[in-house]
Structure formats: structure tokens, C-alpha cells
Protein backbone atom coordinates (compact mmCIF):
# COMPACT_ATOMS: atom_id res chain seq x y z
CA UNK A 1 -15.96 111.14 192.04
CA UNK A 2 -18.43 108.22 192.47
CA UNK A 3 -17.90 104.91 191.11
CA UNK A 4 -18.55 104.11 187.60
CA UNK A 5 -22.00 102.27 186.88
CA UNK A 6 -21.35 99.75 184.56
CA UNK A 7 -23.94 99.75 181.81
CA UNK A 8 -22.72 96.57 179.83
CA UNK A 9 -18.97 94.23 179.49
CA UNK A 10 -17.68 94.03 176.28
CA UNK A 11 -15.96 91.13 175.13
CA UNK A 12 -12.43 90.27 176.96
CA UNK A 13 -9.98 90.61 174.54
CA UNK A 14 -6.19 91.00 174.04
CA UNK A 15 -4.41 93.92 175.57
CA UNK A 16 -2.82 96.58 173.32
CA UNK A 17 0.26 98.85 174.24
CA UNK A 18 -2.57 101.72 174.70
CA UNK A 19 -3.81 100.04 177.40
CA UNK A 20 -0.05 100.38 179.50
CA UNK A 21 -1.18 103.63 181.08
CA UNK A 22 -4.85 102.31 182.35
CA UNK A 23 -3.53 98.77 183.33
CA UNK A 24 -0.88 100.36 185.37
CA UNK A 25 -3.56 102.57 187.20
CA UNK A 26 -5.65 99.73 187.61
CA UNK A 27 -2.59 97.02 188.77
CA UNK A 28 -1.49 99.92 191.45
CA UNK A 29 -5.44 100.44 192.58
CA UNK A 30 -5.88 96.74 193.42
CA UNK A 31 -2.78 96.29 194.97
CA UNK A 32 -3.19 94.30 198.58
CA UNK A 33 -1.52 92.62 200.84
CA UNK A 34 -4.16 89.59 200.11
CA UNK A 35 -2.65 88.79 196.98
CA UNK A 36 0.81 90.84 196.67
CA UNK A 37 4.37 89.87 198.08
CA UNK A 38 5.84 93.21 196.90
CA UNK A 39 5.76 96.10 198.62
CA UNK A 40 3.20 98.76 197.49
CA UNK A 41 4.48 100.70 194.45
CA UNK A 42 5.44 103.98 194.47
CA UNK A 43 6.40 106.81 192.08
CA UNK A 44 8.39 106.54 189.62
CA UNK A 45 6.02 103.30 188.99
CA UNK A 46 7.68 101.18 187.14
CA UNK A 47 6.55 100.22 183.11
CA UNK A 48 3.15 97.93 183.71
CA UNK A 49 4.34 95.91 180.35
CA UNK A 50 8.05 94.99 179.71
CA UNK A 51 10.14 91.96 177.80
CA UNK A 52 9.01 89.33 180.33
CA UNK A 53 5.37 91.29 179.93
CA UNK A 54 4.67 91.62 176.81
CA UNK A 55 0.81 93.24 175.67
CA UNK A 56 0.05 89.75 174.26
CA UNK A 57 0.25 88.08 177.36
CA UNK A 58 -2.62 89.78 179.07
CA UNK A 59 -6.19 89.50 178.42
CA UNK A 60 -8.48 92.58 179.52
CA UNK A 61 -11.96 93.65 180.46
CA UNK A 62 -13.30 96.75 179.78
CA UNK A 63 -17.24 98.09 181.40
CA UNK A 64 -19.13 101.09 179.22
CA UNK A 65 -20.32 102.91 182.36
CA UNK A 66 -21.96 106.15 182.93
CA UNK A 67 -18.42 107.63 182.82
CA UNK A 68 -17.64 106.13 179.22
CA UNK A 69 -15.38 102.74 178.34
CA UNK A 70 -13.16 101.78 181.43
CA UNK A 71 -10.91 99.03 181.88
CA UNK A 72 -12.00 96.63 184.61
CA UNK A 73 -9.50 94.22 185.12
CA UNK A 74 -6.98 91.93 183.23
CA UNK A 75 -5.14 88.65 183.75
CA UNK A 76 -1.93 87.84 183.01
CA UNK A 77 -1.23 84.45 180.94
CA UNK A 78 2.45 83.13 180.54
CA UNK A 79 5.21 80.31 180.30
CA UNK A 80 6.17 79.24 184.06
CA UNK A 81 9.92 78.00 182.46
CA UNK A 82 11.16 78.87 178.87
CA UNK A 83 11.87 74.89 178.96
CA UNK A 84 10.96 72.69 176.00
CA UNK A 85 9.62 70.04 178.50
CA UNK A 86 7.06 72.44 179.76
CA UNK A 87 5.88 73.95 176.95
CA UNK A 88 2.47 72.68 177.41
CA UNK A 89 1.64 74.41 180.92
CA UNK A 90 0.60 77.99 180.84
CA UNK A 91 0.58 79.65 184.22
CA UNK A 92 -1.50 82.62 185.24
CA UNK A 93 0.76 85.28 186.43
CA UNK A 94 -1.81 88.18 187.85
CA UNK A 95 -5.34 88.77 187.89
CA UNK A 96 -7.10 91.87 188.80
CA UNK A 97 -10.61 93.40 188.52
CA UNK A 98 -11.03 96.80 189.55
CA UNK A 99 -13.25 97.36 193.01
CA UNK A 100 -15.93 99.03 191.04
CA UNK A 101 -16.65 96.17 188.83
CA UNK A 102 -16.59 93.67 191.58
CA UNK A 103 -19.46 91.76 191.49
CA UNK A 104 -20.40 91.47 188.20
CA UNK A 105 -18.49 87.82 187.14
CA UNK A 106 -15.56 89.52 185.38
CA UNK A 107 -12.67 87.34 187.40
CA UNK A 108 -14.74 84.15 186.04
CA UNK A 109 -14.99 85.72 182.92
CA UNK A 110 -11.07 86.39 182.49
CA UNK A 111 -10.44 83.03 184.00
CA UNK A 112 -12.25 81.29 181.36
CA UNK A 113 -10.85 83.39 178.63
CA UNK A 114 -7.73 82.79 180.02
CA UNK A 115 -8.10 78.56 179.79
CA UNK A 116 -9.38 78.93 175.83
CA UNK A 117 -6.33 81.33 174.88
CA UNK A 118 -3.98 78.62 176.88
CA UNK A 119 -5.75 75.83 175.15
CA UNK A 120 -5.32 77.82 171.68
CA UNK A 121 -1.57 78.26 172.47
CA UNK A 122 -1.57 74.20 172.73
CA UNK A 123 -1.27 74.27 176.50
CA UNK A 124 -2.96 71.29 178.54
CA UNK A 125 -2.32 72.56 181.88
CA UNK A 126 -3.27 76.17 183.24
CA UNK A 127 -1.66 76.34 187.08
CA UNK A 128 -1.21 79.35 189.27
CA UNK A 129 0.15 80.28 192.69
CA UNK A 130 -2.41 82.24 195.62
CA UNK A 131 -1.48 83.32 199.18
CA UNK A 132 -3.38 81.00 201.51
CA UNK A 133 -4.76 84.11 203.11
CA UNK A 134 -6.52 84.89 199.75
CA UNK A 135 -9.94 83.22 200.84
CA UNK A 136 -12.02 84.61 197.38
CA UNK A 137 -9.48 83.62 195.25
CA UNK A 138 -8.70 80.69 196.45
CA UNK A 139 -12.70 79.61 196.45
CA UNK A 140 -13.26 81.37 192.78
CA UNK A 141 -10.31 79.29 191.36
CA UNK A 142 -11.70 75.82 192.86
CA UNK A 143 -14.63 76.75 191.34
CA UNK A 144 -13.08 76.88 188.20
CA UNK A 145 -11.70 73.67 188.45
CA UNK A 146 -8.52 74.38 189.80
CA UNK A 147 -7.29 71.85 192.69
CA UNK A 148 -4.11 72.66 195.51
CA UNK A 149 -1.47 70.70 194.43
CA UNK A 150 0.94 72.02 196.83
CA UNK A 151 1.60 74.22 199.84
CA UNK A 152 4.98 76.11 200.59
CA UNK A 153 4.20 76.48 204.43
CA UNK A 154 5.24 79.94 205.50
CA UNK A 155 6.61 80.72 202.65
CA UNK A 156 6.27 84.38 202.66
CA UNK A 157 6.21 86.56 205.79
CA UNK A 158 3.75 89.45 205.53
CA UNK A 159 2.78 92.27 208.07
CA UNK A 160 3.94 90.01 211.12
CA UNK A 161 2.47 86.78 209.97
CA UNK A 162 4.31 83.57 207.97
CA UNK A 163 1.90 83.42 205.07
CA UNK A 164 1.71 79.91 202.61
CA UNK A 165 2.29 79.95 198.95
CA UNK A 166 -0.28 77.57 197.38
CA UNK A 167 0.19 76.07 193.97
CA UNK A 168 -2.98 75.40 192.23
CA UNK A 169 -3.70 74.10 188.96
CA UNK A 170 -6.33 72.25 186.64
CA UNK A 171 -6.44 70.26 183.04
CA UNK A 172 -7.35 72.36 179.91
CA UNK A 173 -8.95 68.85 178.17
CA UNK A 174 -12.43 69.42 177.50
């Protein structure tokens, strides 16, 4: 089957439990060693939305293409600490866009979306952690504001290499 054209983006919105089966598909198509500790899943896949995972906590974007309405990617917004004292951080906790849609903006778009749902949740601070490997996503985040604020050196060892952990994040005031 060839990829999807994509014809038009509709609005990112919040996901639904309908979307489980789609985001799964999509979470499990994008996985990489570029952005992914875990080993790649495999049947039985696990549930893509759970108590710590909640629909609410992920924003998606969905394409009309020449083979109908698709999802193209979420991200994931959540608490990094169920803490009182943190209350106003929000961290992202996944972003994906599916390889077909690539391209077209739709990681900006969900990253913005993203900082106005954190800023509507009262959050000041959006932060986020990338593999130093991840060259795009580190670069798309900076451009979205988001500085390094730290570096776990080696932190993970992946496919032979030590690979950092870098901690990113940025100020939601306007």
C-alpha cells in the first residue's frame, strides 16, 4: 500500500479512548532507537493508554488523505512528580508523528498545542528529556524555545554505544 497523501490537518485536539487502537499502531510504527530506551515491542503489545496514561493526557493529529482520516501523530503531556511543589511544570512524555506525515509541521504543531494546554492547566514550565543522539529533535525543540539544562553523560547504553540523557526545558510566560 502506498503512503497516504495528506489532503489537509485538522485541528490537534484531545485524544479519546477510540483512538487506543490507532495510537498504539502509530507509537509501535515510530518506534527507534533515536528516541526509545525500551526495547522494541512485541505481541501481546501492551495497552497504549493506562492509569499513569490516561486519554486526556495526549493531544493528537489527524491528516484527511486520499485513504480517508488518519491519525498522524500525538504527544504526550503530564506531571513529572505528583508533588505539590511542582505542580506548575508539565513535562512532555512522548511525541510521535507518523513517517508519512513527516514534513508537513505537525511536531511544531503538537509542540505548540502542547505549551497552550500546559499553560491552560496553570503550568509555567514545559521541560522534556531527548537522547543526545536525537539530532531533529533536539534542533526542533530549541527551536521552540526549549534550552539544555542538563546532561546525564552516558546515561543509557544503546546498541554498543553510552548514549546521554538531555533534559531540556523552556518558560510557558508569554
Amino acid at each position: 500500500m502506498d503512503a497516504p497523501k495528506i489532503l489537509s490537518l485538522r485541528p490537534v485536539r484531545t485524544a479519546v479512548p477510540g483512538d487506543e487502537t490507532g495510537l498504539g499502531e502509530l507509537d509501535r510504527a515510530t518506534w527507534s532507537t533515536l528516541h526509545s530506551v525500551q526495547p522494541r515491542p512485541a505481541p501481546p503489545y501492551e495497552p497504549f493508554f493506562g492509569d499513569r496514561r490516561p486519554p486526556g493526557d495526549h493531544l493528537v493529529a489527524e491528516a484527511v488523505t486520499d485513504q480517508g482520516a488518519l491519525l498522524a501523530g500525538y504527544i504526550r503531556l503530564g506531571r513529572p512528580t505528583p508533588l505539590a511543589c511542582n505542580a506548575h511544570v508539565r513535562q512532555i512524555q512522548g511525541l510521535a508523528v507518523a513517517g508519512w506525515a513527516r514534513g508537513h509541521g505537525l511536531g511544531r504543531t503538537l509542540l505548540r498545542a502542547c505549551a497552550e494546554q500546559a499553560r491552560r492547566q496553570g503550568a509555567s514550565r514545559l521541560t522534556l528529556r531527548v537522547l543526545g543522539h536525537n539530532g531533529p529533535a533536539r534542533a526542533l525543540y530549541e527551536a521552540e524555545g526549549f534550552v539544555v539544562e542538563g546532561v546525564l553523560p552516558g546515561e543509557f547504553f544503546l546498541h554498543g554505544r553510552y548514549v546521554d540523557d538531555v533534559l531540556m526545558g523552556r518558560s510557558l510566560s508569554l
